[in-house]
N, C-alpha and C. Protein backbone atom coordinates (compact mmCIF):
# COMPACT_ATOMS: atom_id res chain seq x y z
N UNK A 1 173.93 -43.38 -50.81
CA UNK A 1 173.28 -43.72 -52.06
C UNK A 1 171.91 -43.06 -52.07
N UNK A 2 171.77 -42.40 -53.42
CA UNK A 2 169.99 -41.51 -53.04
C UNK A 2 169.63 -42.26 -54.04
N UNK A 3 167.99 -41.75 -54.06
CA UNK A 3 167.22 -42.46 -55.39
C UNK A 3 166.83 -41.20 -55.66
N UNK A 4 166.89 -41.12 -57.65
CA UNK A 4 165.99 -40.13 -57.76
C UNK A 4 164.66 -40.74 -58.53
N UNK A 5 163.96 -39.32 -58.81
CA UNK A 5 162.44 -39.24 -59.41
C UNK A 5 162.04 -40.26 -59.84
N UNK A 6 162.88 -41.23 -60.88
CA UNK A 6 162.31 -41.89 -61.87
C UNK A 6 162.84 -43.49 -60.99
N UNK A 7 163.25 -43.36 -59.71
CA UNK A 7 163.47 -44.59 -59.22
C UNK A 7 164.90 -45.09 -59.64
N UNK A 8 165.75 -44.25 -60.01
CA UNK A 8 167.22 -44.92 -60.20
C UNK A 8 167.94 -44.55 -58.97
N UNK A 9 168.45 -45.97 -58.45
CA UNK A 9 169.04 -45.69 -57.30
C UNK A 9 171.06 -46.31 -57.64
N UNK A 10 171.28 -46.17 -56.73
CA UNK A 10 172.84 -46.47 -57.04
C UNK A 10 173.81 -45.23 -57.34
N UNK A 11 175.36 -45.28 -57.98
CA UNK A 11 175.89 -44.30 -58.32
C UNK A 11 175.16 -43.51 -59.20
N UNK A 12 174.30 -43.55 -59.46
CA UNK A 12 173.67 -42.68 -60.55
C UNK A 12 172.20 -41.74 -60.00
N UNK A 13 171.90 -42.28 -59.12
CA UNK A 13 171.15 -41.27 -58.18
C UNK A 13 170.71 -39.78 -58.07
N UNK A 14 172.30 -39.63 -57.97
CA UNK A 14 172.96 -38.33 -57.41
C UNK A 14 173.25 -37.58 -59.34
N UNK A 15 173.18 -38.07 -60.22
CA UNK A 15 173.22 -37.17 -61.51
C UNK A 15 171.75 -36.95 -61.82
N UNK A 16 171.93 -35.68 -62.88
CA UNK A 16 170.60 -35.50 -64.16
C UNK A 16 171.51 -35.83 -65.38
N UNK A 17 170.83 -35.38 -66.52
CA UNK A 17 171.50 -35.99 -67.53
C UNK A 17 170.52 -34.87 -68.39
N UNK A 18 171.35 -34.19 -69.21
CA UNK A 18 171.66 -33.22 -70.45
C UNK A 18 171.84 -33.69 -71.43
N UNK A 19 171.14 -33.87 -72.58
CA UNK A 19 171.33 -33.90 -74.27
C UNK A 19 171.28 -32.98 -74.72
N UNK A 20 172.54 -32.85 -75.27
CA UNK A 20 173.16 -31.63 -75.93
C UNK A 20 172.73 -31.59 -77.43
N UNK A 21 171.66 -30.65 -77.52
CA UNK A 21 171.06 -30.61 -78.85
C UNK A 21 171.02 -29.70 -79.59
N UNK A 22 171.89 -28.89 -78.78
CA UNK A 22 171.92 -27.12 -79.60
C UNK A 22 172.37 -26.48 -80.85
N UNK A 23 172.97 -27.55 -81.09
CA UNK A 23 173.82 -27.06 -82.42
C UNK A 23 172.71 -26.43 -83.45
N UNK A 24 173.68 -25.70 -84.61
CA UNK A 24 172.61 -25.23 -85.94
C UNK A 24 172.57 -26.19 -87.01
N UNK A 25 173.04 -27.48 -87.04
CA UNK A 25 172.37 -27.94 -87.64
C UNK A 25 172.75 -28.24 -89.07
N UNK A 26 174.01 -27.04 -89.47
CA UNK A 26 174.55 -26.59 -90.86
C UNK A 26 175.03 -27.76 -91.83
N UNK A 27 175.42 -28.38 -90.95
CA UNK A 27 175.36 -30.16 -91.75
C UNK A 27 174.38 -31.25 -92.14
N UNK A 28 173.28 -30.63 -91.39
CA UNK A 28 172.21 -31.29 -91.94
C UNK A 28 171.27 -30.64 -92.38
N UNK A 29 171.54 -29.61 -93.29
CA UNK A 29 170.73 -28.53 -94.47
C UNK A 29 169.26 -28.00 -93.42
N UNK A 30 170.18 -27.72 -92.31
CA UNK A 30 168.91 -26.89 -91.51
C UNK A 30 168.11 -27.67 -90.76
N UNK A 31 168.20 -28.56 -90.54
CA UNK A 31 166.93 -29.72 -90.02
C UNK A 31 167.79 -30.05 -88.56
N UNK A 32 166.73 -30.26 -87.56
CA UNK A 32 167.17 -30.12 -85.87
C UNK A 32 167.39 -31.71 -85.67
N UNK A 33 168.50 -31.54 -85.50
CA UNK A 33 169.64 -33.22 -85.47
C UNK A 33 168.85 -34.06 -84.53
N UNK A 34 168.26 -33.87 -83.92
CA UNK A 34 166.92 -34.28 -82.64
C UNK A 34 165.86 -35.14 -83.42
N UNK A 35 165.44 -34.76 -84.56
CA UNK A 35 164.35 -35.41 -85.62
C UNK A 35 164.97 -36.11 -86.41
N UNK A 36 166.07 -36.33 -86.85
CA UNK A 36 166.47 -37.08 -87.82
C UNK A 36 166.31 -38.39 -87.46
N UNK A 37 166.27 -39.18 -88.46
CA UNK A 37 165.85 -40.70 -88.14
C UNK A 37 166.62 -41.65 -88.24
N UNK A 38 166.73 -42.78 -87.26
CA UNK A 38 167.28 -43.55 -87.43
C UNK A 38 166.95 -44.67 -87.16
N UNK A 39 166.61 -45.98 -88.26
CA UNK A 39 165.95 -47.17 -87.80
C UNK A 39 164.03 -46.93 -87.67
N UNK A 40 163.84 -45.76 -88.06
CA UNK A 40 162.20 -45.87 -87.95
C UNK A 40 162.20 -44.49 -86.65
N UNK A 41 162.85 -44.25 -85.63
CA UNK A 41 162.99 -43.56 -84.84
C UNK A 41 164.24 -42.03 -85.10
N UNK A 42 163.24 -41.02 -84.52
CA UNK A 42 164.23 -39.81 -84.38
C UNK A 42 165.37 -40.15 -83.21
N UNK A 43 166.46 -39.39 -83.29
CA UNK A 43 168.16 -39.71 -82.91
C UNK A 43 167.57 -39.28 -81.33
N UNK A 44 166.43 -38.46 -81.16
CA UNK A 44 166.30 -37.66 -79.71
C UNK A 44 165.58 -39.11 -78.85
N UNK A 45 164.78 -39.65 -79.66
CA UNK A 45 164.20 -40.59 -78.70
C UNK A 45 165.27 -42.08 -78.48
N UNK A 46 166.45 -42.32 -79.62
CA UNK A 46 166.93 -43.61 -78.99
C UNK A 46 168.21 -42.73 -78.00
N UNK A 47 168.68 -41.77 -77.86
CA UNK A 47 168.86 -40.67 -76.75
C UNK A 47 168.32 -40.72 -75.40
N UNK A 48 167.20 -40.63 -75.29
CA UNK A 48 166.49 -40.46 -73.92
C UNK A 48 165.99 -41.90 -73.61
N UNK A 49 165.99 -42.71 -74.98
CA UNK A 49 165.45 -44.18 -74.24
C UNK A 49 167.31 -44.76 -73.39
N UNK A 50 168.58 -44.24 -73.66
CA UNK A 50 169.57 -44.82 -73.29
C UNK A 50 169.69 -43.71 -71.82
N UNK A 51 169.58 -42.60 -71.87
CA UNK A 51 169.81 -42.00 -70.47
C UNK A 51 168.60 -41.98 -69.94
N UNK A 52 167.26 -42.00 -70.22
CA UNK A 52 166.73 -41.80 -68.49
C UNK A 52 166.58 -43.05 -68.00
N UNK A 53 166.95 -44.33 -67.83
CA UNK A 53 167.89 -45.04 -66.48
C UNK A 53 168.46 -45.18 -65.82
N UNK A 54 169.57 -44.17 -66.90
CA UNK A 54 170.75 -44.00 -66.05
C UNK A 54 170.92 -42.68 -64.88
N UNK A 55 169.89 -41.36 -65.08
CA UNK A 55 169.73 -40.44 -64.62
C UNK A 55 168.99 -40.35 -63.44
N UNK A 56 168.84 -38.85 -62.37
CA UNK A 56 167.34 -39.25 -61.71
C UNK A 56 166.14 -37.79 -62.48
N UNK A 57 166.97 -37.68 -63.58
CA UNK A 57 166.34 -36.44 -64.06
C UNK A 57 166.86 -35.87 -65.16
N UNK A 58 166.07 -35.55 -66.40
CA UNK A 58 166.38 -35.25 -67.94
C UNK A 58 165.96 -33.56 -68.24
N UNK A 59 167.28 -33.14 -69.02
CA UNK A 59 166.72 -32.14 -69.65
C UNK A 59 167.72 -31.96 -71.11
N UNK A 60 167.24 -31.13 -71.63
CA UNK A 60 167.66 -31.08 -72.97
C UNK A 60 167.85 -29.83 -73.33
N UNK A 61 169.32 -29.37 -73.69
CA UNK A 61 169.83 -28.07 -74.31
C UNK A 61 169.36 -27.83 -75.82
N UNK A 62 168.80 -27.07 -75.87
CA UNK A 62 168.39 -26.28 -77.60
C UNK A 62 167.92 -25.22 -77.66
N UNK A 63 168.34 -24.63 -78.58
CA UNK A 63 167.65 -23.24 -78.83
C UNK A 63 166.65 -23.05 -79.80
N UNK A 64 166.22 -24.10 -80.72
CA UNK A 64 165.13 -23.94 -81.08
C UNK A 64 164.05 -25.59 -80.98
N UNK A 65 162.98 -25.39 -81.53
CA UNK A 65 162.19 -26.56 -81.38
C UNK A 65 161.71 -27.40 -79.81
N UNK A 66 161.78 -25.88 -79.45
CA UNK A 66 161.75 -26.13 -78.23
C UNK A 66 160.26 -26.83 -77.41
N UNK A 67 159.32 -26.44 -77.84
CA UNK A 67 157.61 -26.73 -78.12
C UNK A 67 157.79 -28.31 -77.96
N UNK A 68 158.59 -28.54 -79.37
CA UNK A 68 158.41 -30.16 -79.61
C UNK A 68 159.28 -30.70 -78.63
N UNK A 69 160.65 -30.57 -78.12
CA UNK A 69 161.52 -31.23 -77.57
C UNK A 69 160.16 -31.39 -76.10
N UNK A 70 160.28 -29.89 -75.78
CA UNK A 70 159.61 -30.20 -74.59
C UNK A 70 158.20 -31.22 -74.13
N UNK A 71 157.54 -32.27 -75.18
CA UNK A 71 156.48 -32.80 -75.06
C UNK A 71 157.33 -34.40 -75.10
N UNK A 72 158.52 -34.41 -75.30
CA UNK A 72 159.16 -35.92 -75.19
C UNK A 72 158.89 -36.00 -73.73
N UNK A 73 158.44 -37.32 -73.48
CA UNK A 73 158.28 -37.97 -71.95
C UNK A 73 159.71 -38.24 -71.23
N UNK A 74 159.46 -37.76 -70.26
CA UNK A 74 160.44 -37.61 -68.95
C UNK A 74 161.35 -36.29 -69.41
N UNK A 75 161.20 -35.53 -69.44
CA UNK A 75 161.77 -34.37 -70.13
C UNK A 75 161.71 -33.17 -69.16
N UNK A 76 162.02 -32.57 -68.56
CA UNK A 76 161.74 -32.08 -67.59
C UNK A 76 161.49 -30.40 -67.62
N UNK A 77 162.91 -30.26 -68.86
CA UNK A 77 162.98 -28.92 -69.25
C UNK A 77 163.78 -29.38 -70.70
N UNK A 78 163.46 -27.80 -71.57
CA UNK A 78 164.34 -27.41 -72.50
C UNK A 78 164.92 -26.23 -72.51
N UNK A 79 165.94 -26.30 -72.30
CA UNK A 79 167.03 -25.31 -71.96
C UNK A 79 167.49 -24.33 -72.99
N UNK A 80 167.22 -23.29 -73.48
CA UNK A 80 168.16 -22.61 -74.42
C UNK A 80 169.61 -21.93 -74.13
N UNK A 81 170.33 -21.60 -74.49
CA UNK A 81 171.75 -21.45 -74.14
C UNK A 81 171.98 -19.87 -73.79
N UNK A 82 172.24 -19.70 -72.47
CA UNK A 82 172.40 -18.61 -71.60
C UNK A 82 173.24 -17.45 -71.69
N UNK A 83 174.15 -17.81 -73.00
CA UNK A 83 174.65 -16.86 -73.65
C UNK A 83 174.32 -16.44 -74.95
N UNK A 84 174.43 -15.70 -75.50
CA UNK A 84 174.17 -15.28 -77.04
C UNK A 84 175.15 -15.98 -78.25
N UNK A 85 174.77 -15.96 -78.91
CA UNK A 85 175.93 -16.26 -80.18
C UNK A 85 176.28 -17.31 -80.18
N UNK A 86 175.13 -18.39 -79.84
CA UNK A 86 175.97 -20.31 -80.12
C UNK A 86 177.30 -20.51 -79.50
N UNK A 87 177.32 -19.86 -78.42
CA UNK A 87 178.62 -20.49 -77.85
C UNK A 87 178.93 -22.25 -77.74
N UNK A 88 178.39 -23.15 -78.35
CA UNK A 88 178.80 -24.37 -78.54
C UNK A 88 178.03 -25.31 -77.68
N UNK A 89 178.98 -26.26 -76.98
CA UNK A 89 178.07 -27.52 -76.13
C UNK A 89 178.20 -26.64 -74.89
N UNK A 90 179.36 -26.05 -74.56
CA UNK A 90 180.11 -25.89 -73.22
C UNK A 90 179.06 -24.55 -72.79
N UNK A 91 178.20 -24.15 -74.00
CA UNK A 91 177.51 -23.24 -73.10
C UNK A 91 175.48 -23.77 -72.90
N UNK A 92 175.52 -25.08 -73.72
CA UNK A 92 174.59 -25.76 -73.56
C UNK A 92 174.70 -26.59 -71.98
N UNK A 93 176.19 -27.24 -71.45
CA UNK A 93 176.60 -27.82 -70.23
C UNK A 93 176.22 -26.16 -69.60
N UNK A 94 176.62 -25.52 -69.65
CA UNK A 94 176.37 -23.97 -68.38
C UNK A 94 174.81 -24.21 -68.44
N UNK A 95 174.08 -24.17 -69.38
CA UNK A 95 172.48 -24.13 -68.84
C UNK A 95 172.32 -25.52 -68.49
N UNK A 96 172.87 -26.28 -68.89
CA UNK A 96 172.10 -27.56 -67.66
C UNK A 96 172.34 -27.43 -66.34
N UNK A 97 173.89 -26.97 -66.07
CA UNK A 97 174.14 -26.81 -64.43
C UNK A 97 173.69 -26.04 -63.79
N UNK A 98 173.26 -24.67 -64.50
CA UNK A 98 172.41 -23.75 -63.75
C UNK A 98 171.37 -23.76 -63.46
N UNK A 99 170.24 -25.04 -64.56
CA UNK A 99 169.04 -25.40 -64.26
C UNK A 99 169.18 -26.31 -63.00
N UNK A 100 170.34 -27.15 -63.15
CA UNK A 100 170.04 -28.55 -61.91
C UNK A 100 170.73 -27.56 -60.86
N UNK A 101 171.58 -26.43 -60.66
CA UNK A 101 171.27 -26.07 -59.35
C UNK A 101 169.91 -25.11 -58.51
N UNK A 102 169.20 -24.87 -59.93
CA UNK A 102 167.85 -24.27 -59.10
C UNK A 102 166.79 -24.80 -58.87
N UNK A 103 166.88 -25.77 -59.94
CA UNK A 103 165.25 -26.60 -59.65
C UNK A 103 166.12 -27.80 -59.16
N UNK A 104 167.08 -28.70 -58.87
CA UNK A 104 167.34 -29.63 -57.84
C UNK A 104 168.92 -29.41 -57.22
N UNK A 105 168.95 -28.71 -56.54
CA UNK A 105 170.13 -28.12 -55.97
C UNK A 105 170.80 -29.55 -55.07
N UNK A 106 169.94 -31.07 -54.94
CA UNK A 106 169.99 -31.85 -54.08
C UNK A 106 171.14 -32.51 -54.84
N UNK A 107 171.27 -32.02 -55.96
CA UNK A 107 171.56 -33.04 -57.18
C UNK A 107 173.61 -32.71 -57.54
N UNK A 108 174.28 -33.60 -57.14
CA UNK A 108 175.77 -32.42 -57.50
C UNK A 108 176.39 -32.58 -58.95
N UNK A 109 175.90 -33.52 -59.82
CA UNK A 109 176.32 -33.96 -61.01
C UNK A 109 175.86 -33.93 -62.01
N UNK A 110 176.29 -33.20 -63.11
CA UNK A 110 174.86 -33.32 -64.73
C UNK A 110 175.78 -34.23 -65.54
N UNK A 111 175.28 -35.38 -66.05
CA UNK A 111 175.65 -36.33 -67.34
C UNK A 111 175.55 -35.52 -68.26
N UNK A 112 176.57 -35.16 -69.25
CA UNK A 112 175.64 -34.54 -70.49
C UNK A 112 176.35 -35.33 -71.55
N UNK A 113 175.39 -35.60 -72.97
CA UNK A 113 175.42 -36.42 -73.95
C UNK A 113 174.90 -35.71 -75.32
N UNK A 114 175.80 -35.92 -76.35
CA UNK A 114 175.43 -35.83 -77.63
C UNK A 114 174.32 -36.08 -78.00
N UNK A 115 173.03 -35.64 -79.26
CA UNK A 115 172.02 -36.22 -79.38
C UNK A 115 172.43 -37.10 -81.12
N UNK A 116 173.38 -36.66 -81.22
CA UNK A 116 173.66 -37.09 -82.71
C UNK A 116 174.63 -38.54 -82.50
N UNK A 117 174.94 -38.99 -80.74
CA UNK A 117 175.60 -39.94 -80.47
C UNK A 117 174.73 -41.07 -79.85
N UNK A 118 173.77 -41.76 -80.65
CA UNK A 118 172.44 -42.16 -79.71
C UNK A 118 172.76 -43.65 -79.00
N UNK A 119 174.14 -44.26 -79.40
CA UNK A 119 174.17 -45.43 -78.42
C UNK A 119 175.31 -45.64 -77.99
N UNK A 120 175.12 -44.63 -76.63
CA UNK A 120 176.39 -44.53 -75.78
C UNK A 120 176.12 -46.18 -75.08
N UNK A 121 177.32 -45.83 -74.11
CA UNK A 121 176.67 -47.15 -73.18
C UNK A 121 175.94 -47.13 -72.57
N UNK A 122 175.08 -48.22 -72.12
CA UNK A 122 173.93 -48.06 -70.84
C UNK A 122 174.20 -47.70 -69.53
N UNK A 123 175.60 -48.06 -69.33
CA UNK A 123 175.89 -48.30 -67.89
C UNK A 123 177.00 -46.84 -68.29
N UNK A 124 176.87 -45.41 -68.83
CA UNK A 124 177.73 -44.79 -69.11
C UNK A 124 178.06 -44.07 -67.79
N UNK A 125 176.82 -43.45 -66.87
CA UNK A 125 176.34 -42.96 -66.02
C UNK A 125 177.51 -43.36 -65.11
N UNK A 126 176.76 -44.85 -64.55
CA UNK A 126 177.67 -45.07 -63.79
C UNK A 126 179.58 -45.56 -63.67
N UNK A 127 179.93 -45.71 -65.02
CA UNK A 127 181.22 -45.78 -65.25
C UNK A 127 181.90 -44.56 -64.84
N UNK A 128 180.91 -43.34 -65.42
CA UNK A 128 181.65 -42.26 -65.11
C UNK A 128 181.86 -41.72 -63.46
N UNK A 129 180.48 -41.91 -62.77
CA UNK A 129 180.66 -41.83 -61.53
C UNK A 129 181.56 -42.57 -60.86
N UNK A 130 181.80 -43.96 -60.81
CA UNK A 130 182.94 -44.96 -60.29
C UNK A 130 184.59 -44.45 -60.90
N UNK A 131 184.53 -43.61 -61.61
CA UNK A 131 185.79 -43.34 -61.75
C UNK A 131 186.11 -41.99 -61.43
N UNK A 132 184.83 -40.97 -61.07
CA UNK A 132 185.42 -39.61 -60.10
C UNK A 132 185.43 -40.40 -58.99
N UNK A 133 185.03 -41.16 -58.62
CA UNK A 133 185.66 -41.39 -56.98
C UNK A 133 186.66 -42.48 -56.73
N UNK A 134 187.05 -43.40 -57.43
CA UNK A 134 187.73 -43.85 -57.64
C UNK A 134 189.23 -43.39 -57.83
N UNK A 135 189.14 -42.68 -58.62
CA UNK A 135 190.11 -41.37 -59.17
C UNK A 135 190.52 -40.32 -58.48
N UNK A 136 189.23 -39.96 -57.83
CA UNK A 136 189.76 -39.03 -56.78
C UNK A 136 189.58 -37.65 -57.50
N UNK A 137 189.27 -37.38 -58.86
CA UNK A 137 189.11 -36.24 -59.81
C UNK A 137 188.05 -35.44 -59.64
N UNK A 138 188.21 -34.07 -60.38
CA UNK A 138 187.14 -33.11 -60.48
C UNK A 138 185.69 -33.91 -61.60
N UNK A 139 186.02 -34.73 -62.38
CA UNK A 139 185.23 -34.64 -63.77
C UNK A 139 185.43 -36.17 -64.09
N UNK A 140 184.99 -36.51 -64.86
CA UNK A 140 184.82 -37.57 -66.31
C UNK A 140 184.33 -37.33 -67.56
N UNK A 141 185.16 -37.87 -68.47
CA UNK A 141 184.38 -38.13 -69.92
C UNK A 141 185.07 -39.13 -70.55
N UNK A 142 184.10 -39.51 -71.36
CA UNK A 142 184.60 -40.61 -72.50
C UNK A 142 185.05 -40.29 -73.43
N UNK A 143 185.89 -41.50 -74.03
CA UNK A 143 187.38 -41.59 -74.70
C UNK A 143 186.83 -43.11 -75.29
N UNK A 144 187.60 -42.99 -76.47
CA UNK A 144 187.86 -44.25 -77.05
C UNK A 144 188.80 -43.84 -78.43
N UNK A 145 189.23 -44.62 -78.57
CA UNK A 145 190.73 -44.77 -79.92
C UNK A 145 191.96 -43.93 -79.64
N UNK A 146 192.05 -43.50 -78.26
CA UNK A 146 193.10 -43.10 -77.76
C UNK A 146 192.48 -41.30 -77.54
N UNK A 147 191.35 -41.47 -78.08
CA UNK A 147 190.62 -39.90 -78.31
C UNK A 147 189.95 -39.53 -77.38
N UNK A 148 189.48 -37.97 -76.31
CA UNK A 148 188.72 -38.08 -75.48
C UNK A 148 187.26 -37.09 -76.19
N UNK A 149 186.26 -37.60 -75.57
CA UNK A 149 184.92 -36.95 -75.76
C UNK A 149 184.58 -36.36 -75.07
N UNK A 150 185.04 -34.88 -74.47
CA UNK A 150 184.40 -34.84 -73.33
C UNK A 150 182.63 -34.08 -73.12
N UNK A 151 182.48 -34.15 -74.38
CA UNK A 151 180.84 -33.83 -74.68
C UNK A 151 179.85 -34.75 -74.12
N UNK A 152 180.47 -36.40 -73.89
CA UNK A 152 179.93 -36.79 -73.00
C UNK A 152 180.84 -37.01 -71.57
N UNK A 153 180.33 -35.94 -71.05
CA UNK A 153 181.07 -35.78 -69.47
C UNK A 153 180.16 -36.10 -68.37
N UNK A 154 180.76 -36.26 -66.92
CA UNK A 154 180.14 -35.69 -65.75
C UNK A 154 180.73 -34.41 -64.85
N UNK A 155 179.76 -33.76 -64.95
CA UNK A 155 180.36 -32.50 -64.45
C UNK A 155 179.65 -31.82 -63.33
N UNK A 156 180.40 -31.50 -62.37
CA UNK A 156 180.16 -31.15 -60.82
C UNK A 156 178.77 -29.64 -61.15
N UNK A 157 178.11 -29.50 -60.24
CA UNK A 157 177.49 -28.64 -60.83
C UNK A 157 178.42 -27.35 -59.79
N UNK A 158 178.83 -27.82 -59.06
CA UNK A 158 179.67 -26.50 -58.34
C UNK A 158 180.98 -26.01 -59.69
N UNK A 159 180.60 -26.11 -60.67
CA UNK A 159 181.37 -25.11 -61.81
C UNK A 159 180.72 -24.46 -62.60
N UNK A 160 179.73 -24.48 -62.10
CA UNK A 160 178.83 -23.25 -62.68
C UNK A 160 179.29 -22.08 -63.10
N UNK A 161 179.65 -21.67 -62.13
CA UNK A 161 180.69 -19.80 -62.07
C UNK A 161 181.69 -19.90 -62.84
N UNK A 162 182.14 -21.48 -63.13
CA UNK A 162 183.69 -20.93 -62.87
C UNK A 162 183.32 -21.00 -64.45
N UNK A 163 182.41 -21.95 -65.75
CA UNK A 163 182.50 -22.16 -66.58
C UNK A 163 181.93 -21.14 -67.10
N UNK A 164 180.76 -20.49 -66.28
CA UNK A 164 180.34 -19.24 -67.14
C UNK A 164 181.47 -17.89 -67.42
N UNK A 165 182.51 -17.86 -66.52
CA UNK A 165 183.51 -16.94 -66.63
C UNK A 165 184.16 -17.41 -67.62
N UNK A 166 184.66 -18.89 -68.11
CA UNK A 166 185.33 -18.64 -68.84
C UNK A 166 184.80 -19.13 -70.33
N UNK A 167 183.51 -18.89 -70.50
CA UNK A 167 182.59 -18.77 -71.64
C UNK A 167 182.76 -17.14 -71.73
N UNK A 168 183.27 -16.51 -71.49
CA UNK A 168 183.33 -14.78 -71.69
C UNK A 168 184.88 -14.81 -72.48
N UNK A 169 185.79 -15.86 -72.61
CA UNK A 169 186.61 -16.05 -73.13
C UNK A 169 186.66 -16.39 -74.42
N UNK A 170 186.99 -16.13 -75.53
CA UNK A 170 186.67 -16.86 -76.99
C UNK A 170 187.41 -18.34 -77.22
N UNK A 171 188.58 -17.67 -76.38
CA UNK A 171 189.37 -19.47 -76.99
C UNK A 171 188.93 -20.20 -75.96
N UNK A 172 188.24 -20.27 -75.06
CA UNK A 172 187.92 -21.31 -73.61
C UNK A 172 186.20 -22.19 -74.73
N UNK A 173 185.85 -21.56 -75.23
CA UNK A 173 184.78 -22.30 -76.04
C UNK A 173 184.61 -23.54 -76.49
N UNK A 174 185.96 -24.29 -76.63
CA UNK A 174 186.29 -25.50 -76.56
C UNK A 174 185.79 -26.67 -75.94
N UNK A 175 185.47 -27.62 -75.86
CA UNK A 175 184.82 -28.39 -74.81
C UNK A 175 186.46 -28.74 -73.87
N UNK A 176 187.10 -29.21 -74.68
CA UNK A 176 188.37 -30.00 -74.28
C UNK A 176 189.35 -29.13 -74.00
N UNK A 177 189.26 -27.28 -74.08
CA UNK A 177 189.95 -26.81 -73.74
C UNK A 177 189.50 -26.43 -71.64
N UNK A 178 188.15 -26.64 -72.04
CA UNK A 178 188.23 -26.25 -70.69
C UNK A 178 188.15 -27.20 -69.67
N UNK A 179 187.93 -28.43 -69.96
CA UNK A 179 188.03 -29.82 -69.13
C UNK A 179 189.82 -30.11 -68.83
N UNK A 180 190.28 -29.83 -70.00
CA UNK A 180 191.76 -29.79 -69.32
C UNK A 180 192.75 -29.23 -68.23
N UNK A 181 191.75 -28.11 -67.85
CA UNK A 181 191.99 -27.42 -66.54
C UNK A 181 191.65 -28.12 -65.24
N UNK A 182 191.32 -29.30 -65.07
CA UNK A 182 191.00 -30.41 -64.08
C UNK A 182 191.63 -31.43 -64.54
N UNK A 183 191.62 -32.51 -63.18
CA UNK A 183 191.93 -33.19 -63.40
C UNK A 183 190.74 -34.34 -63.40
N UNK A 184 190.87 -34.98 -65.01
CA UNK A 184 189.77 -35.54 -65.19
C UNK A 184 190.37 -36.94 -65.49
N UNK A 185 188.85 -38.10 -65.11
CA UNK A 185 189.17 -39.25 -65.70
C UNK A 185 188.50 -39.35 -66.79
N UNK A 186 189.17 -40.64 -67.72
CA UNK A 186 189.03 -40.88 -68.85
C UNK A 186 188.49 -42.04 -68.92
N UNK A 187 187.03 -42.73 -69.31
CA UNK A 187 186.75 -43.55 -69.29
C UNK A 187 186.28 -44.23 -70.59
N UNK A 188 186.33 -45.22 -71.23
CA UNK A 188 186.54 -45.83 -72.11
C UNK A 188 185.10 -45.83 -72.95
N UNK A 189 184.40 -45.55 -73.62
CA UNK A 189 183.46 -45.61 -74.56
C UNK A 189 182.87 -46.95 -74.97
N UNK A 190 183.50 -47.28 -75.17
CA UNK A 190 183.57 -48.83 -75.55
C UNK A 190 182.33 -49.43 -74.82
N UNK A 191 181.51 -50.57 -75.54
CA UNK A 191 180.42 -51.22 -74.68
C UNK A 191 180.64 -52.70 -74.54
């Protein structure tokens, strides 16, 4: 059991945690899904108030607004996406894993989460961890209505390579096309 930075100890230790914020936005007439409000609060802060407990370390995928993302507290980095051309979440997950293997290589797992999905569960972190080992699997993500999400996943950071190779692929762009190549658990959404 490790503890990280921010003092979370337990199955959740051993993750960082990624909000996937990259998208363009085209549904919301241009405006960065991160600021939009909800309840008096932007979608990015009831986001980071639900994962950094669960994490031992935050960063956030986007390619623009990067200035502002980067001054949210506990924030560590803002990541822009390591390929060209909006390759999707799955190439927002490639820059989180490549960040948590250089600046905390100690670390083998990135949480990553929707920012437009701001009340996952609290305890998402560790559901997902208790069921790669439990399971015995490469991965996790959440599912609910018989549906899987795997945008909020946990993902080994030793797939670094393998996901950036097949981001050179057009149809692998998928989130769910390329999580299906493991064997993953499915853990329930539900709170």
């Amino acid at each position: 059991m490790s503890v990280g930075d921010n003092g979370v100890a337990g199955p959740c230790g051993d993750v960082a945690g990624l909000v996937l914020a990259g998208g363009l936005a085209r549904r919301m007439g241009g405006r960065h899904k991160a600021f939009l409000e909800l309840k008096g609060k932007p979608l990015i802060g009831h986001v980071l108030g639900r994962l950094r407990p669960q994490v031992a370390h935050v960063a956030i995928s986007a390619n623009d607004q990067g200035e502002r993302l980067r001054g949210l507290r506990g924030v560590e980095a803002v990541l822009p996406d390591p390929l060209p051309g909006h390759a999707g979440p799955l190439a927002g997950i490639l820059a989180g894993l490549l960040w948590l293997r250089e600046k905390h290589p100690e670390v083998p797992w990135l949480l990553s989460v929707a920012v437009d999905t701001p009340f996952f569960p609290a305890d998402l972190c560790a559901r997902l961890r208790a069921a790669v080992d439990e399971d015995g699997v490469e991965m996790a993500v959440a599912c609910s209505g018989g549906r899987m999400h795997p945008v909020f996943g946990l993902w080994p950071v030793h797939l670094a390579e393998e996901l950036r190779q097949a981001l050179q692929q057009p149809e692998i762009r998928k989130v769910a096309r390329f999580v299906s190549r493991f064997r993953v658990a499915k853990v329930s959404f539900d709170q």
